[in-house]
PDB file of N, CA and C in Angstrom:
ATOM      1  N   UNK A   1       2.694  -9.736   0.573  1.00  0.00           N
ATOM      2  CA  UNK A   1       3.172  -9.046  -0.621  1.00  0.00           C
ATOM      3  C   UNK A   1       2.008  -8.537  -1.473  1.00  0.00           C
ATOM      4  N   UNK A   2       0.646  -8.871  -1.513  1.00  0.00           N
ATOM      5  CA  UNK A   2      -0.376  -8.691  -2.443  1.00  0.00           C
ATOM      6  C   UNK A   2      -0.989  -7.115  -2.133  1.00  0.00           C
ATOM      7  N   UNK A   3      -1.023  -6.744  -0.806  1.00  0.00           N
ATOM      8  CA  UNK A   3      -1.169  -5.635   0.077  1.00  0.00           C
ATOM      9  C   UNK A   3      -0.536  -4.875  -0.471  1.00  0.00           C
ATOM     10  N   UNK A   4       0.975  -4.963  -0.542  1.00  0.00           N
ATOM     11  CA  UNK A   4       1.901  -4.085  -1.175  1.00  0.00           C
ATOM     12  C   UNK A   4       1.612  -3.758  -2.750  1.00  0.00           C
ATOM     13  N   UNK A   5       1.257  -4.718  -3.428  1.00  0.00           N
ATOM     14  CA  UNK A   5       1.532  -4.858  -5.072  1.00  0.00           C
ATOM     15  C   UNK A   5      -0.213  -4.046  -5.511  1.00  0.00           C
ATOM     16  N   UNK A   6      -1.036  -4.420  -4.714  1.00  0.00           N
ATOM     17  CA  UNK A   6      -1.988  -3.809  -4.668  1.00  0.00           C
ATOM     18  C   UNK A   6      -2.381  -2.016  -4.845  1.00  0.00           C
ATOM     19  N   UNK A   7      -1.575  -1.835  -3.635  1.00  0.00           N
ATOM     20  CA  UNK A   7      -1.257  -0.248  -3.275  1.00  0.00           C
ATOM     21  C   UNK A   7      -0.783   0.373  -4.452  1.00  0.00           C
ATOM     22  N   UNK A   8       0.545  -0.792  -5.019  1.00  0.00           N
ATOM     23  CA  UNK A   8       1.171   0.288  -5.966  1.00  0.00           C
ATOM     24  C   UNK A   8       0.482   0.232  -7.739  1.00  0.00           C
ATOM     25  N   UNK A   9      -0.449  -0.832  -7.171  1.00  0.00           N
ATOM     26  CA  UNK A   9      -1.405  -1.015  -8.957  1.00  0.00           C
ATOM     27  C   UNK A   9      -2.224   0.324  -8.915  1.00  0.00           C
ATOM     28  N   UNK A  10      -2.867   0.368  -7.523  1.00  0.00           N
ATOM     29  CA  UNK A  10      -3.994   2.009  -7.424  1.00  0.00           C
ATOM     30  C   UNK A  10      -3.386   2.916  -7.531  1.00  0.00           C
ATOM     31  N   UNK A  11      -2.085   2.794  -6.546  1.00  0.00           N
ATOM     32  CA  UNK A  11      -1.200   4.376  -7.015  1.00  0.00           C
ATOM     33  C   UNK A  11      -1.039   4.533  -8.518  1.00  0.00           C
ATOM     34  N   UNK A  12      -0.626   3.405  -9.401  1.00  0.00           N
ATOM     35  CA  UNK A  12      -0.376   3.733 -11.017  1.00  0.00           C
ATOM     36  C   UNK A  12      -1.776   4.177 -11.541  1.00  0.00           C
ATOM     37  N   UNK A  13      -2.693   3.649 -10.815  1.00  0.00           N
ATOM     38  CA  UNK A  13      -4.245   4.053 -11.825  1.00  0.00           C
ATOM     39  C   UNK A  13      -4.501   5.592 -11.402  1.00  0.00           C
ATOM     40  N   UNK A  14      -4.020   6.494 -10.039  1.00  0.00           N
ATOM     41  CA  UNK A  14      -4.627   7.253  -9.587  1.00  0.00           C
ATOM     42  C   UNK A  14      -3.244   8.146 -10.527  1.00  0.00           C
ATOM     43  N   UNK A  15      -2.250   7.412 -10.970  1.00  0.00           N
ATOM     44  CA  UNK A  15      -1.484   8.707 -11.718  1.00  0.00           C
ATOM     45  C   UNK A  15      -1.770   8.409 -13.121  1.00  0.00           C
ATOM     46  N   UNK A  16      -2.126   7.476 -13.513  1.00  0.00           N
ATOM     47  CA  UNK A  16      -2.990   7.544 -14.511  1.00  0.00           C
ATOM     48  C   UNK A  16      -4.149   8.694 -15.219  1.00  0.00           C
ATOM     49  N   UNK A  17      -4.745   8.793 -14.352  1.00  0.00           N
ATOM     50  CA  UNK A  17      -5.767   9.374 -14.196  1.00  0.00           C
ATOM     51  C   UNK A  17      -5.669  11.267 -13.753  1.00  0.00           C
ATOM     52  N   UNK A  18      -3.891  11.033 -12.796  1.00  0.00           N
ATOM     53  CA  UNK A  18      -3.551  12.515 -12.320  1.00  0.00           C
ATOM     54  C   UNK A  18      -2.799  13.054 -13.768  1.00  0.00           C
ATOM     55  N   UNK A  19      -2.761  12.100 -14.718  1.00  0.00           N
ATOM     56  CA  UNK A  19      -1.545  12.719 -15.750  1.00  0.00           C
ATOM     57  C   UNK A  19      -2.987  13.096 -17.261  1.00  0.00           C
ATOM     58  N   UNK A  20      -4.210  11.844 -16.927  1.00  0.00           N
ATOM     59  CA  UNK A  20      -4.819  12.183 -18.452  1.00  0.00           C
ATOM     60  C   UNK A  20      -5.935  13.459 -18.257  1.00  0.00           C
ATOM     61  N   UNK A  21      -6.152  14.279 -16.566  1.00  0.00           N
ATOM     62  CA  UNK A  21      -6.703  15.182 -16.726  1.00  0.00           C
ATOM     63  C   UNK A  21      -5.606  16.384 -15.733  1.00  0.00           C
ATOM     64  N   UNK A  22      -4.691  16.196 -15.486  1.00  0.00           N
ATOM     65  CA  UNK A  22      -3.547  17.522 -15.336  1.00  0.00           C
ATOM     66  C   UNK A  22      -3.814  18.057 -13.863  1.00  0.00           C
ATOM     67  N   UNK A  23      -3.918  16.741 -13.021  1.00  0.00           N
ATOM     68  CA  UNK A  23      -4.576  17.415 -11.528  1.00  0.00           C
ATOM     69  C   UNK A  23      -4.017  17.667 -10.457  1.00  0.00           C
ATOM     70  N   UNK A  24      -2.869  16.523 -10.884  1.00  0.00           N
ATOM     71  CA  UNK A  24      -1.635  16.873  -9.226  1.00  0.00           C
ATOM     72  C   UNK A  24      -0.217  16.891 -10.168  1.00  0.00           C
ATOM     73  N   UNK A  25       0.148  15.568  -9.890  1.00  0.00           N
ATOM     74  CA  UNK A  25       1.464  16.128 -10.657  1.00  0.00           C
ATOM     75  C   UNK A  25       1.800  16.479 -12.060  1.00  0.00           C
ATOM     76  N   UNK A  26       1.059  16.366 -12.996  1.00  0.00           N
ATOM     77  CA  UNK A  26       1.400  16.554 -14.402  1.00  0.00           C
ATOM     78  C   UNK A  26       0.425  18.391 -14.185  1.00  0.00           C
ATOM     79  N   UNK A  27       0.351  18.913 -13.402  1.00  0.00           N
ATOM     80  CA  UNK A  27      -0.164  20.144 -13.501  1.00  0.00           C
ATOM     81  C   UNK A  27       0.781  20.898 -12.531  1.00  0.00           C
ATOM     82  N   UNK A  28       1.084  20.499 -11.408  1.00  0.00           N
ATOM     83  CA  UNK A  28       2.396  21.479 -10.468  1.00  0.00           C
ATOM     84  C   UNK A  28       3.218  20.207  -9.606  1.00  0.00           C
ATOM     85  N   UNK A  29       4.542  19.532 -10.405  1.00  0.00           N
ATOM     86  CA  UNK A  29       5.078  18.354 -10.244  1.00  0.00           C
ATOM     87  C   UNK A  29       5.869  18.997  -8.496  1.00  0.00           C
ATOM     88  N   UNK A  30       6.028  20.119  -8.356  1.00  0.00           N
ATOM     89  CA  UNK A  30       7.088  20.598  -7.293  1.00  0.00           C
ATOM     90  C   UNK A  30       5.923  20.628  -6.225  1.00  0.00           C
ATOM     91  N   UNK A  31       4.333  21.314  -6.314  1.00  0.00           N
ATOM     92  CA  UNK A  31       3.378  21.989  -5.336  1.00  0.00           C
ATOM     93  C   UNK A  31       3.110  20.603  -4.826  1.00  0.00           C
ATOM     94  N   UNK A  32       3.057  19.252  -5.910  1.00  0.00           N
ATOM     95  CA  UNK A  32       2.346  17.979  -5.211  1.00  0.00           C
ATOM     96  C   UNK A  32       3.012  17.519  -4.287  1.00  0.00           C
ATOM     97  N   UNK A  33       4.075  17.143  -5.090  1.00  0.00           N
ATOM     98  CA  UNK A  33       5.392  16.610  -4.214  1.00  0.00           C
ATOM     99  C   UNK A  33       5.476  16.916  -2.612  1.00  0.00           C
ATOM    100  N   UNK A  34       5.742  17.903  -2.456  1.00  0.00           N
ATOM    101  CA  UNK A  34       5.543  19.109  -1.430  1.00  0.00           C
ATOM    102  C   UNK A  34       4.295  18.371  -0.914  1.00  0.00           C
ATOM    103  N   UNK A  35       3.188  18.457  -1.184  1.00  0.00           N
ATOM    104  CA  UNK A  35       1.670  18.574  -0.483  1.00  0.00           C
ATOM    105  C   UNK A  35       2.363  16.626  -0.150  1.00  0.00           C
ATOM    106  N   UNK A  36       2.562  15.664  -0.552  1.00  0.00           N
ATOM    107  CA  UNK A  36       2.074  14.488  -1.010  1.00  0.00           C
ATOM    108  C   UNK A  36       3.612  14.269   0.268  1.00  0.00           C
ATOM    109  N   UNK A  37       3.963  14.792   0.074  1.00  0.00           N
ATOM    110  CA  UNK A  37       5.472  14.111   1.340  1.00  0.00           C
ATOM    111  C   UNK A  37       5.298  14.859   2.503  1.00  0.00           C
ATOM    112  N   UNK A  38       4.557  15.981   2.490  1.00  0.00           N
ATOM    113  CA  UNK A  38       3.904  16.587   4.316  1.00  0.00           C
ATOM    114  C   UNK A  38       2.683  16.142   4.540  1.00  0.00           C
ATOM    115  N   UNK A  39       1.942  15.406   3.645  1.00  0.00           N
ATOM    116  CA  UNK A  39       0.907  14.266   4.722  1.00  0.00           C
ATOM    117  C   UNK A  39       1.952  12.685   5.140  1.00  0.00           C
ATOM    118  N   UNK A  40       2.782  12.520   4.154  1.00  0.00           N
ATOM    119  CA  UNK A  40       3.198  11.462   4.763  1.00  0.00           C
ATOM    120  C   UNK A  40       3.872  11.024   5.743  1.00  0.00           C
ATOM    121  N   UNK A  41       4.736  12.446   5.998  1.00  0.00           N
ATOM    122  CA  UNK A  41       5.326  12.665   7.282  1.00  0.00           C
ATOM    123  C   UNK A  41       4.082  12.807   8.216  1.00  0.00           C
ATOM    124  N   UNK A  42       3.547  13.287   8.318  1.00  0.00           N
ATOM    125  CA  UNK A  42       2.669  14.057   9.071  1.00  0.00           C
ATOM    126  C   UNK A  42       2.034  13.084   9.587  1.00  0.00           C
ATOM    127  N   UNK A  43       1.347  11.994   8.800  1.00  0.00           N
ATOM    128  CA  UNK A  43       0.439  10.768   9.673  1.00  0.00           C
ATOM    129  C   UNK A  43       1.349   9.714  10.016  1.00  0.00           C
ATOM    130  N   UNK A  44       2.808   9.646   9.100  1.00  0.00           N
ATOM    131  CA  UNK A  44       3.882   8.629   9.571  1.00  0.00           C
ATOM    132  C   UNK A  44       4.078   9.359  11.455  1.00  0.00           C
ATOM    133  N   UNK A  45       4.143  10.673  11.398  1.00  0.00           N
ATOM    134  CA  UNK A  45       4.554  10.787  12.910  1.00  0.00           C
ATOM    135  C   UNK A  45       3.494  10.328  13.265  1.00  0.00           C
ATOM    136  N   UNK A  46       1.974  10.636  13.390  1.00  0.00           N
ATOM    137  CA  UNK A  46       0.722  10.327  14.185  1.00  0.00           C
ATOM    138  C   UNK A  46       0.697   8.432  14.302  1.00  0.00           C
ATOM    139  N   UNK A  47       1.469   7.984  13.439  1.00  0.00           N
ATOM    140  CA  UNK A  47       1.325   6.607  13.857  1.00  0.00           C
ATOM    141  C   UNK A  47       2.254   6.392  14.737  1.00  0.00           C
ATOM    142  N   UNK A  48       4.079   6.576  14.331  1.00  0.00           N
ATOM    143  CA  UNK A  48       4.972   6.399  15.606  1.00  0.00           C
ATOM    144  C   UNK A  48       4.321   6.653  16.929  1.00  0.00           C
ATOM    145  N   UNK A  49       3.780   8.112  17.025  1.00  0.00           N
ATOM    146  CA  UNK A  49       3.109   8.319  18.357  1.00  0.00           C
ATOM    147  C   UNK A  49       2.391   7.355  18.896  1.00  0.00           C
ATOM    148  N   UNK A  50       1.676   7.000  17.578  1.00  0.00           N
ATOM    149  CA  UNK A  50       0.852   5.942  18.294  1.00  0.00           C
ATOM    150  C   UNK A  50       1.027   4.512  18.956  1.00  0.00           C
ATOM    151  N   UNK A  51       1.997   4.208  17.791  1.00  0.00           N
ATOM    152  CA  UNK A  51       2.399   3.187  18.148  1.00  0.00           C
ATOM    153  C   UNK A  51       3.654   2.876  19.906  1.00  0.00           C
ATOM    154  N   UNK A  52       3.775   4.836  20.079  1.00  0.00           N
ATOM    155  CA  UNK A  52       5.047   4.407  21.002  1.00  0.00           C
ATOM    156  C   UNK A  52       3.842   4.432  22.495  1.00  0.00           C
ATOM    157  N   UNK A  53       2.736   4.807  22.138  1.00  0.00           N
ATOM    158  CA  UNK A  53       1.588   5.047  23.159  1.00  0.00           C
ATOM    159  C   UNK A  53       0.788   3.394  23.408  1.00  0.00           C
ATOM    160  N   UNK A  54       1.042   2.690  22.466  1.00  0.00           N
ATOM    161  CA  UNK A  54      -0.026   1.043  22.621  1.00  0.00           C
ATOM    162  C   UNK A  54      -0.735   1.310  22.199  1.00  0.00           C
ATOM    163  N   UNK A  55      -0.948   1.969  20.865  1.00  0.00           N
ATOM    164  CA  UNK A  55      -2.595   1.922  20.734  1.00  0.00           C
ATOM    165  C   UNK A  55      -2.571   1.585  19.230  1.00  0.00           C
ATOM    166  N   UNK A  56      -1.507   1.356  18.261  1.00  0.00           N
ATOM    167  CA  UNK A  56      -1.394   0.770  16.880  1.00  0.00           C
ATOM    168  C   UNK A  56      -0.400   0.001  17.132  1.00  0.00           C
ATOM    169  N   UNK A  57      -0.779  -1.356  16.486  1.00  0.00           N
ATOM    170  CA  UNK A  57       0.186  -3.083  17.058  1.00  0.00           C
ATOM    171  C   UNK A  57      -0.428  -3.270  15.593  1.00  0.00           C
ATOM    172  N   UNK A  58       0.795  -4.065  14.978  1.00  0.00           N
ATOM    173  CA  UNK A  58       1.073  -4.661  14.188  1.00  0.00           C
ATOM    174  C   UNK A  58       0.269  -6.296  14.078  1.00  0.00           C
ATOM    175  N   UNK A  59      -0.818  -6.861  13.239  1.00  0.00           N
ATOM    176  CA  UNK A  59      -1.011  -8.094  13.002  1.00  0.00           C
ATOM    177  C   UNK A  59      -0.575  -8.468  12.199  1.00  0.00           C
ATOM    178  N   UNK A  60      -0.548 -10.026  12.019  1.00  0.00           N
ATOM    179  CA  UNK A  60       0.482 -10.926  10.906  1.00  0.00           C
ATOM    180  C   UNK A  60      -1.031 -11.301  10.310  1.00  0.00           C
ATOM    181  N   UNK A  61      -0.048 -11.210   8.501  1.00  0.00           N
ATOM    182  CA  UNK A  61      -1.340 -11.494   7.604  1.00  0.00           C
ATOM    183  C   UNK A  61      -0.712 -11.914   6.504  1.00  0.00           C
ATOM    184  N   UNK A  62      -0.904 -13.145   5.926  1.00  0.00           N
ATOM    185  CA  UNK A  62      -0.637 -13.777   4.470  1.00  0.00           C
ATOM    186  C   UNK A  62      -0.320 -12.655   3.657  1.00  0.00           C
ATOM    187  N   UNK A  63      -0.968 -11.705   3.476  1.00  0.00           N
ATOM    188  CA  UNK A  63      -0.925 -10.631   2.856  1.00  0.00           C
ATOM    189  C   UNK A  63       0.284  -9.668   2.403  1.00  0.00           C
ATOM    190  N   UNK A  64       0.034  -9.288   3.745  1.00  0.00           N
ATOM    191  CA  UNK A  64       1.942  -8.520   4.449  1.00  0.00           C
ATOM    192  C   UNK A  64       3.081  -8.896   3.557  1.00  0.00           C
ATOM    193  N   UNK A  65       4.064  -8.269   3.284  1.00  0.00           N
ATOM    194  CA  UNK A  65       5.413  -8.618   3.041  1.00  0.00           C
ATOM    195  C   UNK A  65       5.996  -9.295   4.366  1.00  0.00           C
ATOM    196  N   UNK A  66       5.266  -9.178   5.541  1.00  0.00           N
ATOM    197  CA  UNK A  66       6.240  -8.990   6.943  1.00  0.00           C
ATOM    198  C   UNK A  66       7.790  -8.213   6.674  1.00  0.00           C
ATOM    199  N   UNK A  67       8.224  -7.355   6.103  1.00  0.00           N
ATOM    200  CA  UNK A  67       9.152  -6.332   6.699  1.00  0.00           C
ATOM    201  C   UNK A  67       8.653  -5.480   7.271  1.00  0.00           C
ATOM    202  N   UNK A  68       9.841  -5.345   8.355  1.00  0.00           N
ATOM    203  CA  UNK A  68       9.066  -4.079   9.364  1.00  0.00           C
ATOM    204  C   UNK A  68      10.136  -3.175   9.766  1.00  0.00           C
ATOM    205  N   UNK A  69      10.059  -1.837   9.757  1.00  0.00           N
ATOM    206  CA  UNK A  69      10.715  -0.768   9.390  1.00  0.00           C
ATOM    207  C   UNK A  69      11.303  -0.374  10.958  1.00  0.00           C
ATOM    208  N   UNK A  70      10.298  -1.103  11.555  1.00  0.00           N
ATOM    209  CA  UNK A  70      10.478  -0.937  13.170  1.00  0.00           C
ATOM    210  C   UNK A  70       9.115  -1.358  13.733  1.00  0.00           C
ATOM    211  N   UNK A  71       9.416  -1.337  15.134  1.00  0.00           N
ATOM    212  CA  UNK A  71       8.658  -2.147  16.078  1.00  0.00           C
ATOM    213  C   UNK A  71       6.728  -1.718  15.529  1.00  0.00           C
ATOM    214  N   UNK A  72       6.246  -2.687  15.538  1.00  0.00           N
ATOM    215  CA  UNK A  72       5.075  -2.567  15.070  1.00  0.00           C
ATOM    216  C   UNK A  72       4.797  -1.539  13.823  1.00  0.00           C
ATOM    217  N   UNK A  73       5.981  -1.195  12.863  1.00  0.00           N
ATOM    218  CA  UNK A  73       5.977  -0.309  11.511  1.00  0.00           C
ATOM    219  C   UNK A  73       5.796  -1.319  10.522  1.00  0.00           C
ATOM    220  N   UNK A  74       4.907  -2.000   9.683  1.00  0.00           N
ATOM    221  CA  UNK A  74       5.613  -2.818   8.627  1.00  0.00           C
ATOM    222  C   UNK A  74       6.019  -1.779   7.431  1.00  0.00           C
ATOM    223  N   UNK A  75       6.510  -2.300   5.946  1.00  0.00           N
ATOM    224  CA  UNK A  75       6.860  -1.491   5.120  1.00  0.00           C
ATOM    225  C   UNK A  75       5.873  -0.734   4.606  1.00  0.00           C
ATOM    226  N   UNK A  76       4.915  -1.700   4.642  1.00  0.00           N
ATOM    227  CA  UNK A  76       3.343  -1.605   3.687  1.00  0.00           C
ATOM    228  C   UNK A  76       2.805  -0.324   4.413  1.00  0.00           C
ATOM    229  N   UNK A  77       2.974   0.197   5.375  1.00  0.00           N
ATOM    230  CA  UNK A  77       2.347   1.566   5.955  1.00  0.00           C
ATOM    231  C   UNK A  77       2.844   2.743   5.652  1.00  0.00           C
ATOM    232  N   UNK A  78       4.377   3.329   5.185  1.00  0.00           N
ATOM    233  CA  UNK A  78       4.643   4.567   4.522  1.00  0.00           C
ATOM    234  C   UNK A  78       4.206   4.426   3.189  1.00  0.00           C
ATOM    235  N   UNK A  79       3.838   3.261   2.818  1.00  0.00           N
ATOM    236  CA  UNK A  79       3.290   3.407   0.805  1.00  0.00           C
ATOM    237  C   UNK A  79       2.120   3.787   1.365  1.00  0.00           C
ATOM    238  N   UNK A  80       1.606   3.133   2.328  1.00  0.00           N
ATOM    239  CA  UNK A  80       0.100   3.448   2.231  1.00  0.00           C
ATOM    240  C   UNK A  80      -0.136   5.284   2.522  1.00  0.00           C
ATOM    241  N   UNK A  81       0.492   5.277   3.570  1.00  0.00           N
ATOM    242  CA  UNK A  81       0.246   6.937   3.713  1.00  0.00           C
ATOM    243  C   UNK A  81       0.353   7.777   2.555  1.00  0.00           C
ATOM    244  N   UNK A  82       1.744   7.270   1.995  1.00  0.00           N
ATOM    245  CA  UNK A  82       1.702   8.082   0.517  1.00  0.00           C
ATOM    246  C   UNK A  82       1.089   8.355  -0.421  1.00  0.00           C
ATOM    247  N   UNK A  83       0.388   6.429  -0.808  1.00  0.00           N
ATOM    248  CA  UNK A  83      -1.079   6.955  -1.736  1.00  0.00           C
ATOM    249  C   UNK A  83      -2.112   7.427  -1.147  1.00  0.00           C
ATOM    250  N   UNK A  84      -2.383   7.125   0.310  1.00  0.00           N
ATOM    251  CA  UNK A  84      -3.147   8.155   0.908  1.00  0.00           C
ATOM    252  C   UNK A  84      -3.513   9.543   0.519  1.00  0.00           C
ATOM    253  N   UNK A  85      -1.824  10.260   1.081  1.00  0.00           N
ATOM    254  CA  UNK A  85      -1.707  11.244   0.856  1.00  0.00           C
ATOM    255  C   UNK A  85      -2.206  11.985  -0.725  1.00  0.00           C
ATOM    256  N   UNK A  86      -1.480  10.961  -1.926  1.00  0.00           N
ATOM    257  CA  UNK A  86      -1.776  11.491  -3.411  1.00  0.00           C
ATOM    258  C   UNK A  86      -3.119  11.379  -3.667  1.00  0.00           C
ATOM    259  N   UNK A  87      -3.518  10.242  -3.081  1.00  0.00           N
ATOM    260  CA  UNK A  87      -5.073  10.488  -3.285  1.00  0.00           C
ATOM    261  C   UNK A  87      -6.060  11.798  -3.141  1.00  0.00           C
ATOM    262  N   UNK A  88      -5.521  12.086  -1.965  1.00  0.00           N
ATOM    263  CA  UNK A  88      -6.024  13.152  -1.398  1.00  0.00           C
ATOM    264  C   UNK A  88      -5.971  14.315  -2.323  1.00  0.00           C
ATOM    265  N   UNK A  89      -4.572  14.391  -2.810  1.00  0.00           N
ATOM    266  CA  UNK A  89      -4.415  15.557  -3.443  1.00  0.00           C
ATOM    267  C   UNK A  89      -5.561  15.426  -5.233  1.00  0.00           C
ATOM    268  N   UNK A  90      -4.867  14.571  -5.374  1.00  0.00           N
ATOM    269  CA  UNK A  90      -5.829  14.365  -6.683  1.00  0.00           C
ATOM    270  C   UNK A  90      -7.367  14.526  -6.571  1.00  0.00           C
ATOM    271  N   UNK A  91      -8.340  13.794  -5.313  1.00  0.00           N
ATOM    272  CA  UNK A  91      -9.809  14.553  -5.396  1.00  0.00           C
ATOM    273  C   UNK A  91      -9.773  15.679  -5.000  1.00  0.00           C
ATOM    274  N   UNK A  92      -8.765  16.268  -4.610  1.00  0.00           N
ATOM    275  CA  UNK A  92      -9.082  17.492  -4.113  1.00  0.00           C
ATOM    276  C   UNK A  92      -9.035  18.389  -5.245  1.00  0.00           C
ATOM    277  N   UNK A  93      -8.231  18.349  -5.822  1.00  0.00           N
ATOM    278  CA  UNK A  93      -7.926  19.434  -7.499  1.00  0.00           C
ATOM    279  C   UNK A  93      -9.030  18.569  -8.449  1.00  0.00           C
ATOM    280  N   UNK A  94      -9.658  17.259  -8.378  1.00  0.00           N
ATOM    281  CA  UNK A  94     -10.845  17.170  -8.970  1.00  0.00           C
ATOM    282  C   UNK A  94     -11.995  18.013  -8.404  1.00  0.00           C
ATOM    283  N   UNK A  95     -11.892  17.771  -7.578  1.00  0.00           N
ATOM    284  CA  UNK A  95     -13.376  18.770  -6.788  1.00  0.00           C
ATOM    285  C   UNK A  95     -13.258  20.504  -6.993  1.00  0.00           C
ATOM    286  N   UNK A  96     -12.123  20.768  -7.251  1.00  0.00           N
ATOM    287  CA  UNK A  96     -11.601  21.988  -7.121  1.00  0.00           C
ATOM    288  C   UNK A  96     -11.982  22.254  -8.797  1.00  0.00           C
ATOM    289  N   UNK A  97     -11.982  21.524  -9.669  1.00  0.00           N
ATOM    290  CA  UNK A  97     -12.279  21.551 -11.088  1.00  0.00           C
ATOM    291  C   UNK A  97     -13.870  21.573 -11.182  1.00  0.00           C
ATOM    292  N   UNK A  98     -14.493  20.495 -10.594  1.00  0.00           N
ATOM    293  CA  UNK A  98     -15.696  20.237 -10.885  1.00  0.00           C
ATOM    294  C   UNK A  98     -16.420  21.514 -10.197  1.00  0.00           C
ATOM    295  N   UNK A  99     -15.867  22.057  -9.118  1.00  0.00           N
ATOM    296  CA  UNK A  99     -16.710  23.367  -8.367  1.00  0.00           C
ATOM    297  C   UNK A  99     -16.228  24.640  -9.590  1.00  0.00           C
ATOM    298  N   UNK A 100     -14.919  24.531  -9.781  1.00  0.00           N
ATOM    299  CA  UNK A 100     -14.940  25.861 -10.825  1.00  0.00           C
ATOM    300  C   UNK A 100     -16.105  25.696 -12.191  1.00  0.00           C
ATOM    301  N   UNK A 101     -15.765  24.710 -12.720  1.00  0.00           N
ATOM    302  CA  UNK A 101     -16.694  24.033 -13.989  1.00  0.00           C
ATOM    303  C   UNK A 101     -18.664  24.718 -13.747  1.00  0.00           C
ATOM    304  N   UNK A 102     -19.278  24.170 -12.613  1.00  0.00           N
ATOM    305  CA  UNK A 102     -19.894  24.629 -12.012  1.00  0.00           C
ATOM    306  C   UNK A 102     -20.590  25.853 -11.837  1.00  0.00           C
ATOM    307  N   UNK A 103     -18.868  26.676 -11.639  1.00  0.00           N
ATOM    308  CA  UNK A 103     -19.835  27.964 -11.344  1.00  0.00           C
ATOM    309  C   UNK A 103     -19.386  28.740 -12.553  1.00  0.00           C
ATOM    310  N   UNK A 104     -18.703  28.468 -13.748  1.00  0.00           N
ATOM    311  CA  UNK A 104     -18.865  28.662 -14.947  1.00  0.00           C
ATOM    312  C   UNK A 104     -20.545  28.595 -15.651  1.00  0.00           C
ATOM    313  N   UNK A 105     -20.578  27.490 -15.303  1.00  0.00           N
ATOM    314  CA  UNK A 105     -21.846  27.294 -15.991  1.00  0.00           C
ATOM    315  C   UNK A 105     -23.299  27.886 -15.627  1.00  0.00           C
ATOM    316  N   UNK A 106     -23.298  27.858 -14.250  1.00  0.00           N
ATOM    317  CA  UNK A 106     -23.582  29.027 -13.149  1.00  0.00           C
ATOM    318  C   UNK A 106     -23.910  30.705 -13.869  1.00  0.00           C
ATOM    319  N   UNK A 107     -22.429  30.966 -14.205  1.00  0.00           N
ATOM    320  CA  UNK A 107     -22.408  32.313 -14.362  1.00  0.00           C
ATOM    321  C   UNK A 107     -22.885  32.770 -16.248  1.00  0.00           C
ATOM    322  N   UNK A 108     -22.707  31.556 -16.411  1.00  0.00           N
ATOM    323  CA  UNK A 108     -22.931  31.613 -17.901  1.00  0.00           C
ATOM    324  C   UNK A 108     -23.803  31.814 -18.168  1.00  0.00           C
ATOM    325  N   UNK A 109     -25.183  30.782 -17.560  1.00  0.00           N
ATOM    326  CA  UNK A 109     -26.092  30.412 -18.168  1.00  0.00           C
ATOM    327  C   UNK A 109     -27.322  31.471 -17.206  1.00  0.00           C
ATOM    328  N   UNK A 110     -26.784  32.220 -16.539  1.00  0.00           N
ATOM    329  CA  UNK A 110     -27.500  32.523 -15.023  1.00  0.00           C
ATOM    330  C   UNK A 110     -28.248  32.182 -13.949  1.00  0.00           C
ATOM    331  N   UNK A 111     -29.175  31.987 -13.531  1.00  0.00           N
ATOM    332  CA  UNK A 111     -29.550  30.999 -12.347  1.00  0.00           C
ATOM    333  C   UNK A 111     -30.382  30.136 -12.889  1.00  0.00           C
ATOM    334  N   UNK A 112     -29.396  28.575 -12.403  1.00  0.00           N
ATOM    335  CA  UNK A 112     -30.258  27.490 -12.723  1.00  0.00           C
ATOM    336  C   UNK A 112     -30.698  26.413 -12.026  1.00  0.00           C
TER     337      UNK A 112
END
């Protein structure tokens, strides 16, 4: 369960953080959404695959909730993809800020 409770303490800090500078969802709540549920599908299939291939197996860990969504799925792996996924989106519209910021200052100040 700590695995789980964990995930969802970083997910609150990373929307924390997406809401006090306007980067994923408190800036386009429909574009994230969208971006943040087609990585999760997207690596949720790359794991089924994987898992229906032998090559991702499930270990038991104090940690774990042990629910499992299916054969070698526990629960704790679609949260994870998800903050995965938001993560992603959030450095990415940071980096996407800090490069515009950049070449503001760039163009402002002229070559520096």
């Amino acid at each position: 369960m700590a695995y789980l409770t964990f995930m969802i303490a970083a997910a609150a800090g990373t929307a924390v953080l997406d809401a006090r500078l306007h980067l994923a969802f408190w800036r386009d709540p429909r574009a994230a959404a969208v971006t943040v549920a087609a990585g999760t599908v997207f690596f949720l299939a790359w794991d089924l695959a994987a898992i229906a291939a032998g090559v991702f197996r499930h270990g038991s860990s104090p940690l774990m909730t042990g629910v499992m969504l299916g054969p070698e799925l526990p629960l704790e792996e679609p949260v994870f993809l998800a903050f995965f996924s938001y993560t992603a989106v959030v450095l990415y519209a940071a980096a996407g800020r800090v490069v515009a910021a950049v070449a503001r200052r760039t163009d402002a100040g002229g070559n520096r």
